[in-house]
Protein backbone atom coordinates (compact mmCIF):
# COMPACT_ATOMS: atom_id res chain seq x y z
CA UNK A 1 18.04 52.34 -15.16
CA UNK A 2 15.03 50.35 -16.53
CA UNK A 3 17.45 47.48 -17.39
CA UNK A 4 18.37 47.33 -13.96
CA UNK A 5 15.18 47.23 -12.64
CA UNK A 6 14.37 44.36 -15.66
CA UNK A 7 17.41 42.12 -14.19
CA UNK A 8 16.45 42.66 -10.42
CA UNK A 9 13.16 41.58 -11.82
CA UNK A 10 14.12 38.80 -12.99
CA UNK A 11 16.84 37.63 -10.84
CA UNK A 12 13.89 37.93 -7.54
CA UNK A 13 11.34 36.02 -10.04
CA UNK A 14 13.98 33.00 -10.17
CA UNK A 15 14.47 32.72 -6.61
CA UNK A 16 10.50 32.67 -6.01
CA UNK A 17 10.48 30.11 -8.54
CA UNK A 18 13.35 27.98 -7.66
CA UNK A 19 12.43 28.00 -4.06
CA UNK A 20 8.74 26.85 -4.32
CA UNK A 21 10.16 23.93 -6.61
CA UNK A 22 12.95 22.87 -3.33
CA UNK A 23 9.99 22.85 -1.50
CA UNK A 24 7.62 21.33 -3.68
CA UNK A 25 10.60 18.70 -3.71
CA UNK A 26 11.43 18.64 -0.17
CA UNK A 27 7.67 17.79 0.34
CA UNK A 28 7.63 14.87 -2.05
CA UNK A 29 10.76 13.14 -0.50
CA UNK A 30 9.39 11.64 2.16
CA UNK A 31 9.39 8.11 1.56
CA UNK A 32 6.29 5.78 1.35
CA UNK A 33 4.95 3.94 4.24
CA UNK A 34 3.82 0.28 4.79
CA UNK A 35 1.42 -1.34 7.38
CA UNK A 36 1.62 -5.16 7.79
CA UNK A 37 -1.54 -6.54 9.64
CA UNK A 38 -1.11 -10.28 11.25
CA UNK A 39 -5.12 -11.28 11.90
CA UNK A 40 -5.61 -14.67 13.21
CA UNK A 41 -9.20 -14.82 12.46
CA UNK A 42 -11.96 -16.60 14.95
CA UNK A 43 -15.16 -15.94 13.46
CA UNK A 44 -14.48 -15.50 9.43
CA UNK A 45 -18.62 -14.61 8.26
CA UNK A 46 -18.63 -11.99 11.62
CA UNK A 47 -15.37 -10.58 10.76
CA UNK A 48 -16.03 -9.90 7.49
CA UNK A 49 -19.64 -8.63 7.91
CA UNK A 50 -18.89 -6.33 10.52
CA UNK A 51 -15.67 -5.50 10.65
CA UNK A 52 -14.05 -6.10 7.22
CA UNK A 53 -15.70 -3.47 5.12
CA UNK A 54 -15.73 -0.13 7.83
CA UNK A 55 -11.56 -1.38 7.92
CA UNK A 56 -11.25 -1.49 4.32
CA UNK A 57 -13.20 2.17 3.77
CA UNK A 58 -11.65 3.99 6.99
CA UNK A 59 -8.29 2.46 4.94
CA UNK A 60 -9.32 4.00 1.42
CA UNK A 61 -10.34 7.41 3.26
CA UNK A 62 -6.97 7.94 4.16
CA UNK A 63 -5.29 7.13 1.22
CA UNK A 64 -4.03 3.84 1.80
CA UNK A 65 -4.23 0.52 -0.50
CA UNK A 66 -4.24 -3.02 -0.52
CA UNK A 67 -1.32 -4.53 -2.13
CA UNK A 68 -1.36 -7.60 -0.79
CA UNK A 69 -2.83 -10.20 1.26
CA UNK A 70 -6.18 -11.99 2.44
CA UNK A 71 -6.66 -15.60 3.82
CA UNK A 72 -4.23 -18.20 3.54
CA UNK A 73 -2.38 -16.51 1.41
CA UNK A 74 0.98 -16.70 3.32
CA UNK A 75 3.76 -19.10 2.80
CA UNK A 76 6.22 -18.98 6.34
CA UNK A 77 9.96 -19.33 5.18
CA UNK A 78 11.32 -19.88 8.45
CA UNK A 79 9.57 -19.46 12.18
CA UNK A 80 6.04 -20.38 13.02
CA UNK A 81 3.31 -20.40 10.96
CA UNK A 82 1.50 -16.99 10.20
CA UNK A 83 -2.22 -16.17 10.95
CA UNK A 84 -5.10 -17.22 8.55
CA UNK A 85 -5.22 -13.31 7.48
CA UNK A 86 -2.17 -11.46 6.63
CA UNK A 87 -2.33 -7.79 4.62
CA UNK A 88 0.27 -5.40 3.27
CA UNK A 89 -1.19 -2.22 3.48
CA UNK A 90 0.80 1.47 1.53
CA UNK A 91 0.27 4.73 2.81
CA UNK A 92 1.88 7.43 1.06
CA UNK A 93 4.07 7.90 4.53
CA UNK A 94 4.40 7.67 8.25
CA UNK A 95 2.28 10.61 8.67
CA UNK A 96 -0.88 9.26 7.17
CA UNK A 97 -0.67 5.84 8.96
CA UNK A 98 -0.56 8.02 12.32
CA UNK A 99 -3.37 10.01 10.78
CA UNK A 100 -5.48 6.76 9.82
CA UNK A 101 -4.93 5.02 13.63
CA UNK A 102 -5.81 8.65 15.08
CA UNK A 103 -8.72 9.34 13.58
CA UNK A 104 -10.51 5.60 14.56
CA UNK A 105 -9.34 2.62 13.31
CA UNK A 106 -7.67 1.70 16.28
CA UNK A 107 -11.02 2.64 17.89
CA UNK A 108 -12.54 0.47 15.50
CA UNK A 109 -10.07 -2.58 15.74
CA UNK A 110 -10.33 -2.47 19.28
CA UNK A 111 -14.24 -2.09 19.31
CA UNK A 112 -15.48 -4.28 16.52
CA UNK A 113 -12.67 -6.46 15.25
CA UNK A 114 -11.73 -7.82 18.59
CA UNK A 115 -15.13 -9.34 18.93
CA UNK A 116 -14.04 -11.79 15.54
CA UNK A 117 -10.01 -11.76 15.83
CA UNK A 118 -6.54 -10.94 17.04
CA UNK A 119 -4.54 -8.26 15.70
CA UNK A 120 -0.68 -7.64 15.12
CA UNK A 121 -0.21 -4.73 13.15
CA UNK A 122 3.30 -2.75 12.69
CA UNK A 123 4.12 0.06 9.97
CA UNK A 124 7.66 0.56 8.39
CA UNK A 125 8.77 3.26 6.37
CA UNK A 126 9.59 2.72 3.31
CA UNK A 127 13.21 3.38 1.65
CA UNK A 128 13.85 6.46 -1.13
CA UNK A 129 14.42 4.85 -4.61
């Protein structure tokens, strides 16, 4: 009898186990995300005064990081030229980009960064590897 109870034990333990790791898992898998901002820049000193460094900590709050970019950093392969100011952006997926925009930066883009520049901004999700 008390084996019994030892292998029901055991066996229920396992499945506990094995299904917080499939959802640990499941939770991971979803991929990264990117943003790519095109900024034609008007007014560089008022831009980066007032607008620049509330972007770049509103961007860091939500986990994101700069991986590439800045100005005149951009070589066009084919089309027209791009803006002065072009930025690759990584969230760690769509979910946090939506958070970011949600909770102000759009506000603050639209507010503030208008004042010094255009925007073009886009996200894509990134691909499992």
């Amino acid at each position: 009898m008390r084996n019994a109870l030892k292998i029901t034990l055991a066996i229920t333990c396992g499945l506990l186990v094995g299904g917080g790791a499939v959802q640990l898992l499941h939770a991971q898998a979803k991929p990264p995300a990117f943003v790519i901002a095109e900024i034609t820049v008007k007014d560089e000193a008022g831009y980066n005064n007032n607008f620049l460094k509330q972007a770049q900590k509103t961007i860091s709050d939500h986990g994101g990081k700069y991986l590439a970019g800045g100005y005149n950093k951009t070589l066009s392969l084919s089309g027209s030229e791009p803006p002065n100011r072009v930025v690759l952006l990584q969230f760690a997926n769509m979910d946090a980009i939506k958070a970011w925009r949600k909770e102000g930066e759009a506000d603050l883009e639209n507010d503030v960064g208008e004042k010094y520049a255009r925007f073009r901004a886009y996200a894509i999700e990134g691909v499992a590897q």
